[in-house]
C-alpha atoms as a PDB file:
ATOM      1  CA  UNK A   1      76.106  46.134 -28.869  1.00  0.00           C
ATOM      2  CA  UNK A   2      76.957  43.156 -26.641  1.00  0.00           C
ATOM      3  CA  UNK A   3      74.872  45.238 -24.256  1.00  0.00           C
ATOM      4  CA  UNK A   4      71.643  45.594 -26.194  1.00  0.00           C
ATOM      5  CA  UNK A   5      72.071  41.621 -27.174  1.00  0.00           C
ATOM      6  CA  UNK A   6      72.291  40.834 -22.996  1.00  0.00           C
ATOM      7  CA  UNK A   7      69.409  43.035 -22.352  1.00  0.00           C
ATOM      8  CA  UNK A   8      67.096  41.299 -25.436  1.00  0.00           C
ATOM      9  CA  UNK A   9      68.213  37.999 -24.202  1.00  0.00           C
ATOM     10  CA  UNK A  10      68.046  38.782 -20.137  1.00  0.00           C
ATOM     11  CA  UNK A  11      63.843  39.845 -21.614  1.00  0.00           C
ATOM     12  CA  UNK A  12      63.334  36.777 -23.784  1.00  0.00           C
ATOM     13  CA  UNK A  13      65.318  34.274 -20.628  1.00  0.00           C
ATOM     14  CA  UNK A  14      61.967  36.132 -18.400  1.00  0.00           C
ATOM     15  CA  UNK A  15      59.356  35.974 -20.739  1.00  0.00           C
ATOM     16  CA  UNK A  16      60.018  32.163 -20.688  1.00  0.00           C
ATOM     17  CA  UNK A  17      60.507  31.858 -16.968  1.00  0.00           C
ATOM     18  CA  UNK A  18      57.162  33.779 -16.708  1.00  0.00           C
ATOM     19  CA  UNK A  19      55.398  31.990 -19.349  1.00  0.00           C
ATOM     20  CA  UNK A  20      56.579  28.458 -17.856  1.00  0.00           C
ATOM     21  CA  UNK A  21      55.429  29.877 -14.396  1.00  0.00           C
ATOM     22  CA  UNK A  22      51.518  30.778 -15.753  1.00  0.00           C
ATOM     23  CA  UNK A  23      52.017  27.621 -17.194  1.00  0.00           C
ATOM     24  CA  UNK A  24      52.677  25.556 -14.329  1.00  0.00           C
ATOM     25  CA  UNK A  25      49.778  27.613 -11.772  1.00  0.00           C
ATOM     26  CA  UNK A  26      47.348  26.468 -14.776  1.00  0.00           C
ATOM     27  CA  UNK A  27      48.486  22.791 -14.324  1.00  0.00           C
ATOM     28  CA  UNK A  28      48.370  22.866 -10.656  1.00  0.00           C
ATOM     29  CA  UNK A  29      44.587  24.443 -11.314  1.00  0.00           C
ATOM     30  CA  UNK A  30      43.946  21.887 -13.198  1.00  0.00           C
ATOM     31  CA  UNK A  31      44.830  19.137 -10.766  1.00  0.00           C
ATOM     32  CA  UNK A  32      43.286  20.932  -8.151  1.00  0.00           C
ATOM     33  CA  UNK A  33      40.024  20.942 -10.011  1.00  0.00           C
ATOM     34  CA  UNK A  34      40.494  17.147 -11.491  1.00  0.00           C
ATOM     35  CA  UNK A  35      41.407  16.257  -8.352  1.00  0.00           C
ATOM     36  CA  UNK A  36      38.165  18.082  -6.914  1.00  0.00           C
ATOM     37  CA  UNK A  37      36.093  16.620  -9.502  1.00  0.00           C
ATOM     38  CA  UNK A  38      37.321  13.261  -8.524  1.00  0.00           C
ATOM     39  CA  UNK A  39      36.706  13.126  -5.175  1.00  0.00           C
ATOM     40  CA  UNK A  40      33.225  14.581  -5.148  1.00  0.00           C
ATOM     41  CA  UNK A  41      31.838  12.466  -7.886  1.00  0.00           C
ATOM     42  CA  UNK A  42      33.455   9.319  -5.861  1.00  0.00           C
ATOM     43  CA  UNK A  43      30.846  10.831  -2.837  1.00  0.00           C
ATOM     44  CA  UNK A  44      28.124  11.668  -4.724  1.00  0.00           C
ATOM     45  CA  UNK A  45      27.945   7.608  -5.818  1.00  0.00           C
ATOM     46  CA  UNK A  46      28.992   6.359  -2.509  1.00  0.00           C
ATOM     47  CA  UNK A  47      26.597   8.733  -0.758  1.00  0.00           C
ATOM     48  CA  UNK A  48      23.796   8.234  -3.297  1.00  0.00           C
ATOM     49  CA  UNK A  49      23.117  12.060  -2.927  1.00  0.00           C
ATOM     50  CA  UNK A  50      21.222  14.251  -4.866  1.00  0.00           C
ATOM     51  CA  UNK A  51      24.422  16.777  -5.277  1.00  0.00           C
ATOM     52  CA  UNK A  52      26.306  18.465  -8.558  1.00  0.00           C
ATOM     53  CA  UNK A  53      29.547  18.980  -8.918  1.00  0.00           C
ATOM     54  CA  UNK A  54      29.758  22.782  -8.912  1.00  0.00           C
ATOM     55  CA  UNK A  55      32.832  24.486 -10.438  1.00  0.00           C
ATOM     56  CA  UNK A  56      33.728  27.911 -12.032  1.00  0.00           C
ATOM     57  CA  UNK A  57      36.439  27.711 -14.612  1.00  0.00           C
ATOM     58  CA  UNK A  58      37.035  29.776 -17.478  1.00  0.00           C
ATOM     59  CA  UNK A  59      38.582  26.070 -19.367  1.00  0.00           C
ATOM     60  CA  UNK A  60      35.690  25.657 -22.059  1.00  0.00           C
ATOM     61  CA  UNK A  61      36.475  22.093 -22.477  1.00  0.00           C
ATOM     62  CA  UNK A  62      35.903  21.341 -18.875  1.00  0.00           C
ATOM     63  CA  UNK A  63      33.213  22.920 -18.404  1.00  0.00           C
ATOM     64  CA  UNK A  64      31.708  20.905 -21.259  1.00  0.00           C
ATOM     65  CA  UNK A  65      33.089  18.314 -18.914  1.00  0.00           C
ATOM     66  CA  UNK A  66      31.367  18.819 -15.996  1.00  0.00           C
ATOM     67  CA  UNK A  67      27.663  19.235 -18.260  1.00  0.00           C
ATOM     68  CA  UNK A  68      28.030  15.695 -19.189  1.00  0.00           C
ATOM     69  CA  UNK A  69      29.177  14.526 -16.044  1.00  0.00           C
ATOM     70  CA  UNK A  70      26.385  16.324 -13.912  1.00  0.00           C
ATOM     71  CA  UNK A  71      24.141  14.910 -16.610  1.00  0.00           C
ATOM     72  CA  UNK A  72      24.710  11.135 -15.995  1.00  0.00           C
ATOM     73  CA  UNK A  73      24.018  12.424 -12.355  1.00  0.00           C
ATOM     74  CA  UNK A  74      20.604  13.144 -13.299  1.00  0.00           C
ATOM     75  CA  UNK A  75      20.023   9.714 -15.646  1.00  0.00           C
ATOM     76  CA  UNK A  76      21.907   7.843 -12.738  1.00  0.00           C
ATOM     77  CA  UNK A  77      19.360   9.288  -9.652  1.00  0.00           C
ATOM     78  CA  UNK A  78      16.658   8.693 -11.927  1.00  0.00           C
ATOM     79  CA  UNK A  79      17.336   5.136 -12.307  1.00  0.00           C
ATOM     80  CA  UNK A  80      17.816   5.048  -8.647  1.00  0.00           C
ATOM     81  CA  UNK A  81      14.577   6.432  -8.085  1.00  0.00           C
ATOM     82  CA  UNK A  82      12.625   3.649 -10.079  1.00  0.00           C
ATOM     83  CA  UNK A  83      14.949   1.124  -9.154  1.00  0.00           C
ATOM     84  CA  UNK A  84      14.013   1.996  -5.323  1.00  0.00           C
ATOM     85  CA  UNK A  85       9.946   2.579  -6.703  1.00  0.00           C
ATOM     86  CA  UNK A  86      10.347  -1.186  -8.796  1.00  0.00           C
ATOM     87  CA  UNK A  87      11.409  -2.761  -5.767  1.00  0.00           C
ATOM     88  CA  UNK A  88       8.597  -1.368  -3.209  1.00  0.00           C
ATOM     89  CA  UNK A  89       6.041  -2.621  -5.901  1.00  0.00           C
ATOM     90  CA  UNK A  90       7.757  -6.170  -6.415  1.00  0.00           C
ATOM     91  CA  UNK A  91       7.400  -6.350  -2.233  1.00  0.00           C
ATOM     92  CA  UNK A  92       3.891  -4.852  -2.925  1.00  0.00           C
ATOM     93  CA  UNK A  93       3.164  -7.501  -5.237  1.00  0.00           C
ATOM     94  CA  UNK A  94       4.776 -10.567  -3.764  1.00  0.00           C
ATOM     95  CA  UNK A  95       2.821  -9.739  -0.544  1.00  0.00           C
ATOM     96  CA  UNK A  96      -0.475  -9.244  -2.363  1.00  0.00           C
ATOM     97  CA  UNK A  97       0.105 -12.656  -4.463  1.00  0.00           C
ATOM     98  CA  UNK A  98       0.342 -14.009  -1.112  1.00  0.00           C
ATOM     99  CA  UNK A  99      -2.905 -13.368   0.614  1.00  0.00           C
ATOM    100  CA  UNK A 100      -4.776 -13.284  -2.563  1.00  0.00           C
ATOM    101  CA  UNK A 101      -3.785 -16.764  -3.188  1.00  0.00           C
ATOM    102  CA  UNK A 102      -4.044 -17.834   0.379  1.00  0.00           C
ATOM    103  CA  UNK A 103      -6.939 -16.916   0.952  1.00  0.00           C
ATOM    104  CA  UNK A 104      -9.190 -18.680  -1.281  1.00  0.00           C
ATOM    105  CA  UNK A 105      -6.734 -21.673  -0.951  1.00  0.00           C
ATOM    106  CA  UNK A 106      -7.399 -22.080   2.943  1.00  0.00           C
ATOM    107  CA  UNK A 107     -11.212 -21.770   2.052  1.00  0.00           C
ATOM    108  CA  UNK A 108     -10.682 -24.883   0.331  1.00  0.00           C
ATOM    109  CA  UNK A 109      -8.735 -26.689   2.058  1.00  0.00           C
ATOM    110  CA  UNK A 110     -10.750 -26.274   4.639  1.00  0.00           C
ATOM    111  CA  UNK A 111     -13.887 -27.352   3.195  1.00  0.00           C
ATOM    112  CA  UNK A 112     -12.322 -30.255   2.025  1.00  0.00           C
ATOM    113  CA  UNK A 113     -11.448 -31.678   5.403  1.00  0.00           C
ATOM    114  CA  UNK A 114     -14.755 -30.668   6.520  1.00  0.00           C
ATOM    115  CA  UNK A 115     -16.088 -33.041   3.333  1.00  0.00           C
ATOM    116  CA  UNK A 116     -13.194 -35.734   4.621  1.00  0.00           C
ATOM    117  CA  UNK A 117     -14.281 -35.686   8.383  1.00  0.00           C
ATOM    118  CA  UNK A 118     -17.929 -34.956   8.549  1.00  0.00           C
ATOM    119  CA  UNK A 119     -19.768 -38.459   8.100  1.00  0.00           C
ATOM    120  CA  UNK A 120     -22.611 -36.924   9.544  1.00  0.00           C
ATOM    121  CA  UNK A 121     -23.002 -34.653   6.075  1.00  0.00           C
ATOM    122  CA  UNK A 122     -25.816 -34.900   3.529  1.00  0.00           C
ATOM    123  CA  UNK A 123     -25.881 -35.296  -0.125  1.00  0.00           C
ATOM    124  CA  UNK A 124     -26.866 -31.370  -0.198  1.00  0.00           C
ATOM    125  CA  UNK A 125     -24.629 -30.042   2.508  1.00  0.00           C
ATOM    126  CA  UNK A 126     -22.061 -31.737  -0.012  1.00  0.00           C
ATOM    127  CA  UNK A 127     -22.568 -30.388  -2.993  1.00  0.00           C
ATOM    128  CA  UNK A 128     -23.205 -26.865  -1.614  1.00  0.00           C
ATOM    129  CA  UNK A 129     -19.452 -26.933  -0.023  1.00  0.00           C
ATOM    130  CA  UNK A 130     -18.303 -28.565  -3.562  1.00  0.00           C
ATOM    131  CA  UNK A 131     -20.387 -26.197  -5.139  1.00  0.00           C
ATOM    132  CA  UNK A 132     -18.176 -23.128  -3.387  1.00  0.00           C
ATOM    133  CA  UNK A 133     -14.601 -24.960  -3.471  1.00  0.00           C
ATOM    134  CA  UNK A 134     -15.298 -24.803  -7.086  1.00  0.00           C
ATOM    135  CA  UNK A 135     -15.923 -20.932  -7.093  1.00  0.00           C
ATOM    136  CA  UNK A 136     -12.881 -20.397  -5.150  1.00  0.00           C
ATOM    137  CA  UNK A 137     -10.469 -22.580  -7.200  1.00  0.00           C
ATOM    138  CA  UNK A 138     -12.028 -20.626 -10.088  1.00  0.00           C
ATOM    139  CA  UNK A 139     -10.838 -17.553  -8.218  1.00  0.00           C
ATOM    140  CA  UNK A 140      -7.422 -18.454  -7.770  1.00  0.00           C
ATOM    141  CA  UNK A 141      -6.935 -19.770 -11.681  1.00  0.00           C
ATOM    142  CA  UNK A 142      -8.737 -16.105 -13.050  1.00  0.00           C
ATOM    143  CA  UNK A 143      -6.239 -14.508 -10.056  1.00  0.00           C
ATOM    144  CA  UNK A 144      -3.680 -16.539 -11.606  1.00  0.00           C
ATOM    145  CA  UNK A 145      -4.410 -15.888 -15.722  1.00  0.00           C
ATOM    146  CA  UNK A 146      -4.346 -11.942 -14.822  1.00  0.00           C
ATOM    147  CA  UNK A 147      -0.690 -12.065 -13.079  1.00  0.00           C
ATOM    148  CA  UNK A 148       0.592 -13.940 -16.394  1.00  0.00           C
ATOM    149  CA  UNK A 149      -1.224 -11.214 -18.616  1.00  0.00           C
ATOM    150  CA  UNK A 150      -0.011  -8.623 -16.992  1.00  0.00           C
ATOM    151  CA  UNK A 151       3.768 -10.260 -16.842  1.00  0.00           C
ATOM    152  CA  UNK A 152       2.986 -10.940 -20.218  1.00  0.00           C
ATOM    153  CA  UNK A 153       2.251  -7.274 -21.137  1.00  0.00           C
ATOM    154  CA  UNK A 154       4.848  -5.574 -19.335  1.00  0.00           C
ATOM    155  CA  UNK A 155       7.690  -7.987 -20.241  1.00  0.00           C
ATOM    156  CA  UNK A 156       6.856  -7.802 -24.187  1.00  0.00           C
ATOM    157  CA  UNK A 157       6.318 -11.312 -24.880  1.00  0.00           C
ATOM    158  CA  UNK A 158       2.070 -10.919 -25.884  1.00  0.00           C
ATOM    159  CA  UNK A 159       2.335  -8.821 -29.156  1.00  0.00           C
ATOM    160  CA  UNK A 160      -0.910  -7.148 -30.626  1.00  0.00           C
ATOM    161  CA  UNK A 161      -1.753  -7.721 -33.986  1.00  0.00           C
ATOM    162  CA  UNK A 162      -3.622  -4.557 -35.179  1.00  0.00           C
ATOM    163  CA  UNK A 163      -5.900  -4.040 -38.089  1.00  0.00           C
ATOM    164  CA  UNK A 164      -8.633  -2.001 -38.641  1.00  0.00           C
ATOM    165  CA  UNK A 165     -11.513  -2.077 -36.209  1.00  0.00           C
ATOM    166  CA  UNK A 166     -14.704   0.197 -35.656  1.00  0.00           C
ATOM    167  CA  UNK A 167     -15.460   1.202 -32.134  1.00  0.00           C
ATOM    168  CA  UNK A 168     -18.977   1.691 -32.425  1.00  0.00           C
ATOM    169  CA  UNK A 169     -19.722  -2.268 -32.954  1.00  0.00           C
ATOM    170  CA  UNK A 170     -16.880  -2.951 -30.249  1.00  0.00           C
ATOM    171  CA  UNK A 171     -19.003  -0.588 -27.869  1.00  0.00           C
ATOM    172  CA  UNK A 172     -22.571  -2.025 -28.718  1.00  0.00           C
ATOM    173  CA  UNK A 173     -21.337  -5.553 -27.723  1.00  0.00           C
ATOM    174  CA  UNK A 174     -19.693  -4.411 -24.751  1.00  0.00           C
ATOM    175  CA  UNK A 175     -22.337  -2.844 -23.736  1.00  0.00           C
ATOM    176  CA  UNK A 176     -24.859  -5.361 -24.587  1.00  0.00           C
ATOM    177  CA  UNK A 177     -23.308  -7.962 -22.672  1.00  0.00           C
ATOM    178  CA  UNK A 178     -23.965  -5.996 -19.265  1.00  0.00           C
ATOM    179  CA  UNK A 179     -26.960  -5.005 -19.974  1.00  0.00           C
ATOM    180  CA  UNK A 180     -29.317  -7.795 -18.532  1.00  0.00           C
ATOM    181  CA  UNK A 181     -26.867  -7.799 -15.128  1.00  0.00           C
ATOM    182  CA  UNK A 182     -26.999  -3.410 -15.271  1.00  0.00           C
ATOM    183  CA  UNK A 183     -30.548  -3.983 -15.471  1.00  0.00           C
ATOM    184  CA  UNK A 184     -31.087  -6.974 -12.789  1.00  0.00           C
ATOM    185  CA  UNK A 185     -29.285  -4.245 -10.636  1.00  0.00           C
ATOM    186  CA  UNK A 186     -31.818  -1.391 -10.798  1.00  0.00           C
ATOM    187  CA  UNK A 187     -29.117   0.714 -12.659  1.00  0.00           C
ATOM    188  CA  UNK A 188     -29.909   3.380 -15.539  1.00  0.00           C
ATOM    189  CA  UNK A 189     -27.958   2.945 -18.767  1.00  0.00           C
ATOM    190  CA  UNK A 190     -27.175   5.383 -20.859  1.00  0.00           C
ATOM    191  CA  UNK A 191     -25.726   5.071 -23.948  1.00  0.00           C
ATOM    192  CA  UNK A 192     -24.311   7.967 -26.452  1.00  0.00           C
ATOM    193  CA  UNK A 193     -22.965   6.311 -30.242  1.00  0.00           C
ATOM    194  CA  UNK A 194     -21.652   8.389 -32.587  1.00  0.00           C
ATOM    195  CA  UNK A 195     -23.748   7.158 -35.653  1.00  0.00           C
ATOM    196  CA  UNK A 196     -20.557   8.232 -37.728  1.00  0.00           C
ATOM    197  CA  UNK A 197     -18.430   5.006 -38.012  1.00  0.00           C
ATOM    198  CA  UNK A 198     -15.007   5.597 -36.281  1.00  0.00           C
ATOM    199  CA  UNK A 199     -12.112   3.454 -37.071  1.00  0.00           C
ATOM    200  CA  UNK A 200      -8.981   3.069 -35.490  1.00  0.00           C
ATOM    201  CA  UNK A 201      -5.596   0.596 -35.841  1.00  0.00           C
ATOM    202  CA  UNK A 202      -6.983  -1.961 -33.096  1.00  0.00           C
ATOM    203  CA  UNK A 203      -7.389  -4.925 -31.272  1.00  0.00           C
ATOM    204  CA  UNK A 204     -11.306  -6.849 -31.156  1.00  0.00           C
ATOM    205  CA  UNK A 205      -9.812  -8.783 -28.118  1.00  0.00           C
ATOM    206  CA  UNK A 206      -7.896  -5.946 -26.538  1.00  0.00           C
ATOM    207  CA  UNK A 207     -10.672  -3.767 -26.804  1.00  0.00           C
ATOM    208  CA  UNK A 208     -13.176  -5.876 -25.523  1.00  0.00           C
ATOM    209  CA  UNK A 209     -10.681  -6.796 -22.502  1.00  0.00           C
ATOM    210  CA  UNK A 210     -10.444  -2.669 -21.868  1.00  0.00           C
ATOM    211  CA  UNK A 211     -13.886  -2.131 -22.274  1.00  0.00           C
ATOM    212  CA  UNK A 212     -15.000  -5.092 -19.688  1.00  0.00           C
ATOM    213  CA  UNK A 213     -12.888  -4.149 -17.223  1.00  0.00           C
ATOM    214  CA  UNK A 214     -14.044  -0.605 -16.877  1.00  0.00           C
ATOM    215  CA  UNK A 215     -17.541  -1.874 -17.461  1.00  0.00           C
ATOM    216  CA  UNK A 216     -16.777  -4.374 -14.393  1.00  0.00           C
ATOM    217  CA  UNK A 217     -15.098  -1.438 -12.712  1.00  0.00           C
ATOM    218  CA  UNK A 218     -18.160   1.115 -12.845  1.00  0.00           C
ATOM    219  CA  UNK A 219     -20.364  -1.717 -12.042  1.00  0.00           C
ATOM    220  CA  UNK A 220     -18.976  -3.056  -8.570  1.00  0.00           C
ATOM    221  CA  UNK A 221     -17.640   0.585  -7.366  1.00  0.00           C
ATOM    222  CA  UNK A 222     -20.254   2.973  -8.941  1.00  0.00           C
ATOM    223  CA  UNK A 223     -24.001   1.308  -8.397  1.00  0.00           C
ATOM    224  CA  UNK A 224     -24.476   3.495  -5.612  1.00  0.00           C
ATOM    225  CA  UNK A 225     -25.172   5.908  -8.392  1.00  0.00           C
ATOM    226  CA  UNK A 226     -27.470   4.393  -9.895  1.00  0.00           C
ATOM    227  CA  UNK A 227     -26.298   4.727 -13.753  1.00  0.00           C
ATOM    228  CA  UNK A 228     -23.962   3.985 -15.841  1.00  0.00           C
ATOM    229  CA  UNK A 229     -23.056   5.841 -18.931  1.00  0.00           C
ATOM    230  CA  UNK A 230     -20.689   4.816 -22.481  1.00  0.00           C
ATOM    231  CA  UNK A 231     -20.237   7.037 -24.980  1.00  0.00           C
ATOM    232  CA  UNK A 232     -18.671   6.944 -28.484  1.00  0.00           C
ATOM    233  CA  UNK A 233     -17.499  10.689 -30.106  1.00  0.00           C
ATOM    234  CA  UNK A 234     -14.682  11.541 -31.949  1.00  0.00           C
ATOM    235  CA  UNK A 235     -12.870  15.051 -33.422  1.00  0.00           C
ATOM    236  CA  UNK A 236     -10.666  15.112 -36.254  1.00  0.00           C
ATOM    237  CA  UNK A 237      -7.963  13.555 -35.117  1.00  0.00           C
ATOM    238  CA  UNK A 238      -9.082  10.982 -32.063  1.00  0.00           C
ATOM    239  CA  UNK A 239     -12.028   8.637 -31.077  1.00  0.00           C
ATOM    240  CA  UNK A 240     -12.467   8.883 -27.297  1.00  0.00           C
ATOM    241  CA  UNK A 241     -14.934   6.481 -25.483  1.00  0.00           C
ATOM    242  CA  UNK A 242     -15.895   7.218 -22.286  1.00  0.00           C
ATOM    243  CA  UNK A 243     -17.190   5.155 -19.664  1.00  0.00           C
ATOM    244  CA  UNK A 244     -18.291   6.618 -16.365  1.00  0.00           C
ATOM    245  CA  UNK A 245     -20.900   6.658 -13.331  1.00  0.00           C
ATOM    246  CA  UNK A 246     -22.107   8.653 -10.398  1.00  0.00           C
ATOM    247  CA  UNK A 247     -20.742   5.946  -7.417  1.00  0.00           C
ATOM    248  CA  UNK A 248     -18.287   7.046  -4.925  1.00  0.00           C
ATOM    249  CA  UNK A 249     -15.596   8.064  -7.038  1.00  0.00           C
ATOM    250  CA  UNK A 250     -12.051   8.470  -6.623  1.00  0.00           C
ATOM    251  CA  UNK A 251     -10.405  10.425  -4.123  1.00  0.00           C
ATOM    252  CA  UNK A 252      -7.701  12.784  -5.943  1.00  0.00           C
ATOM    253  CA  UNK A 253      -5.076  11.654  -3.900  1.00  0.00           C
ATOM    254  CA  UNK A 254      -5.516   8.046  -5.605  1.00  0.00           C
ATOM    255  CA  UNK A 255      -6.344   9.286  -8.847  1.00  0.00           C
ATOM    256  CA  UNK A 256      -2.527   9.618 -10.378  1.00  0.00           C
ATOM    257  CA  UNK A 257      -2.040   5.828  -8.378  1.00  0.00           C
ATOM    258  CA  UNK A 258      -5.421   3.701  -9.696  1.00  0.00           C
ATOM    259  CA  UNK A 259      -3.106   2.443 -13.307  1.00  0.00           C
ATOM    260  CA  UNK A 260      -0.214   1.376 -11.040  1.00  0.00           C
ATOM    261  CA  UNK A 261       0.200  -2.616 -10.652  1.00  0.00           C
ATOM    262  CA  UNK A 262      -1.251  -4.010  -7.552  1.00  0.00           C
ATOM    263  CA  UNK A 263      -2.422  -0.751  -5.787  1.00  0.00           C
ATOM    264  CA  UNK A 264      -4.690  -1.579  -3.233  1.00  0.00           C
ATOM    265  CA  UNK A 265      -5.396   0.776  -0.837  1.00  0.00           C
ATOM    266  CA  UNK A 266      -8.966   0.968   0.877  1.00  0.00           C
ATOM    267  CA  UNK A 267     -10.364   3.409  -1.137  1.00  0.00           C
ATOM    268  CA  UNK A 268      -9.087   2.767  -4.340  1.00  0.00           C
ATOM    269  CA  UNK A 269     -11.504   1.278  -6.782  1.00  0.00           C
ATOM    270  CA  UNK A 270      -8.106  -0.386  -8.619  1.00  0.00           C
ATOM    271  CA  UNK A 271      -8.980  -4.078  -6.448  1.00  0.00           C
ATOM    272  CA  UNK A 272     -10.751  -6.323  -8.814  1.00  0.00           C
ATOM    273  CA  UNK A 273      -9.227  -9.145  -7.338  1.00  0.00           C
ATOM    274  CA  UNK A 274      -9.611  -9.382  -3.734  1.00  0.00           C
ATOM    275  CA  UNK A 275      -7.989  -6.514  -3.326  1.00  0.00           C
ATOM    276  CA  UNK A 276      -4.822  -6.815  -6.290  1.00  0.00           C
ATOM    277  CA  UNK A 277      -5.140  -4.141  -8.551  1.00  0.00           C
ATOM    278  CA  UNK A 278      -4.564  -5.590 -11.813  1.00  0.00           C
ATOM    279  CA  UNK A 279      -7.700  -4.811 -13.966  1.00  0.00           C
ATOM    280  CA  UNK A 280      -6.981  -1.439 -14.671  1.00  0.00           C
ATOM    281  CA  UNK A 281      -3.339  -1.837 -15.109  1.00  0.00           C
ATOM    282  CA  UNK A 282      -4.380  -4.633 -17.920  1.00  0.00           C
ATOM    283  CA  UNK A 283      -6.415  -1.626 -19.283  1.00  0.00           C
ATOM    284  CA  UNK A 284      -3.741   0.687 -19.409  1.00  0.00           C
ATOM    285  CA  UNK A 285      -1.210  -1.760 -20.806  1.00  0.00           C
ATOM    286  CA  UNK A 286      -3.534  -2.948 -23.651  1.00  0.00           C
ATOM    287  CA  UNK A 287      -4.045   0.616 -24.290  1.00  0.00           C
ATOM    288  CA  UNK A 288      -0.818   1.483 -24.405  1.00  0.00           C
ATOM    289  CA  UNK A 289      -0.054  -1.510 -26.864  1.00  0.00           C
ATOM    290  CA  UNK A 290      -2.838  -0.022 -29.484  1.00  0.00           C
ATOM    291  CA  UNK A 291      -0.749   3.617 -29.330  1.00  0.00           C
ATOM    292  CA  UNK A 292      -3.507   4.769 -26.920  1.00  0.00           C
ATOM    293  CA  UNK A 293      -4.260   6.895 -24.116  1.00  0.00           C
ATOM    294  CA  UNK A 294      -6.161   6.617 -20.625  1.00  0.00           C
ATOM    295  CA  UNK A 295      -6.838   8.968 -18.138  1.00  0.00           C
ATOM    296  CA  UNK A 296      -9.022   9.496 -15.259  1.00  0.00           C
ATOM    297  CA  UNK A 297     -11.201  12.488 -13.798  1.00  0.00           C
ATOM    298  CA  UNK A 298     -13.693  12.177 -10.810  1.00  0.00           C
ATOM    299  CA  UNK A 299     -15.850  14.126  -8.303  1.00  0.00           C
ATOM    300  CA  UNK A 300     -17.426  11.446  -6.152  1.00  0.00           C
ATOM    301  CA  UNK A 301     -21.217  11.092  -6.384  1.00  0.00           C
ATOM    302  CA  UNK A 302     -21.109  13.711  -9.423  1.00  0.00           C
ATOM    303  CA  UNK A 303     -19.096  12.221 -12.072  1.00  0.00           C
ATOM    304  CA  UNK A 304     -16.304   9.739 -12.559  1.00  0.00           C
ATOM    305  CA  UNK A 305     -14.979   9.040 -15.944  1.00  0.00           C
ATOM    306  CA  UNK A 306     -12.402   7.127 -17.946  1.00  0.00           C
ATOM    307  CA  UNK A 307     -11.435   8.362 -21.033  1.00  0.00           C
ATOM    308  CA  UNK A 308      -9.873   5.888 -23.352  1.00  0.00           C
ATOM    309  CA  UNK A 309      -8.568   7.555 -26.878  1.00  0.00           C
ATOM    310  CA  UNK A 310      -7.291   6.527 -29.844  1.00  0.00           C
ATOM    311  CA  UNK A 311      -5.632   7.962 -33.139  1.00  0.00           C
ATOM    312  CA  UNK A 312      -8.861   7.779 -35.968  1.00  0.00           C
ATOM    313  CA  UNK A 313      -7.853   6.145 -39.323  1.00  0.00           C
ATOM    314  CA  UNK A 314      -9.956   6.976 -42.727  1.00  0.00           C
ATOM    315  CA  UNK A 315     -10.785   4.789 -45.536  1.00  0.00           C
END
């Protein structure tokens, strides 16, 4: 009897020592793979790298662990990707502030030591160089107006009162307006309104800020063309106006670039003010604002459009 007791208990006494022995491999797994965990998450955010922590375990709960963790990875290189793309277009911008301001602000200084020195000038020689110190000075305060809309838009602080507005009376004036200057130009016109009123949740301001800077756009970049084209149509659920010409166009490498702030390459139609792209990226903004859509498509000296859509309301 004392036998079969020893035996039971000499069983249960290595049961325990085996159970305490799996128990103590899974701990040291477990550090193992904290302590793995810790040191290449503390690399990947040193390193700024683009890595994962990688780790096969059958513990449910840490795999669960390592999701989450490998998804504020992702958010985390994200944000460092716009963070580094924010900061090349501040630089962009600060530089392009720069010579757009300087330059029509050394024009006038200069005529006005010219005005200041010359004694030898006539009454008309005067008031042409006053006449174009003016101009500039105009230049810098509409340069200057477009920074603060645009700071304006992005930051949040210029809210959009919306009400109910029909495009096909915003599109006649628009249109109406550039007419005499389309036509001084040699330029075609052609216009396409739905007769069917189409309303949307607008802006009369916003829209006629959109519309005249496209209008403005296809103007000075597509008169090689020789016509310009708006047009008004609709489906069930969206109004879409169109504006578009047969100029240059776009290249397609710019195309996905033209709404950013401040682009300015060569080629890029986006430089409405000496060469700071800011009228389209006003557009897109305002758009934006009125829970609309832009896009662009273009084949140079074929066809280059923007399409600017909107949600239709019925009453």
């Amino acid at each position: 009897m004392i036998t079969v007791v020893s035996t039971i208990l000499l069983i249960v006494i290595v049961c325990l020592l085996l159970i305490i022995l799996w128990q103590y491999q899974r701990h040291r797994q477990s550090s193992r793979q904290l302590k793995y965990i810790h040191e290449k998450l503390d690399s990947i955010i040193a390193q700024g790298s683009h890595e994962r922590l990688l780790l096969f375990s059958s513990n449910k709960e840490l795999q669960m662990l390592l999701t989450e963790l490998n998804r504020m990875l992702d958010v985390n290189h994200k944000g460092m990707i716009e963070r580094a793309k924010l900061e090349k277009s501040m630089r962009n911008m600060l530089s392009n502030i720069s010579h757009d301001l300087k330059t029509p602000l050394t024009v006038v200084l200069g005529y006005i030591e010219t005005i200041m020195h010359d004694e030898t000038m006539t009454a008309s020689e005067r008031d042409r160089i006053l006449h174009t110190i003016h101009q500039k000075a105009d230049q810098v305060i509409t340069l200057m107006n477009s920074f603060f809309d645009l700071a304006k838009l992005e930051s949040g602080d210029r809210d959009i009162s919306l009400s109910r507005v029909e495009l096909g009376e915003v599109c006649r004036r628009n249109i109406l307006s550039f007419y005499d200057l389309l036509t001084a130009k040699g330029s075609e016109v052609e216009i396409d309104i739905s007769d069917t009123a189409l309303y949307i949740m607008g802006n009369d301001e916003a829209l006629d800020r959109i519309l005249s800077n496209l209008l403005s756009n296809a103007i000075s970049y597509g008169d090689a063309g020789g016509v310009l084209g708006l047009r008004l149509y609709n489906d069930e659920q969206n109004a879409y106006i169109e504006v578009w010409d047969r100029g240059k166009g776009i290249s397609e490498s710019h195309q996905d670039k033209v709404f950013e702030r401040l682009y300015s390459l060569e080629d890029s139609r986006n430089r409405e003010y000496q060469g700071s792209g800011l009228g389209l990226t006003i557009t897109k903004r305002l758009t934006e604002q009125m829970n609309g859509t832009i896009k662009l498509t273009s084949q140079p000296y074929v066809k280059t459009v923007f399409t600017v859509s909107f949600r239709r309301i019925r009453f």
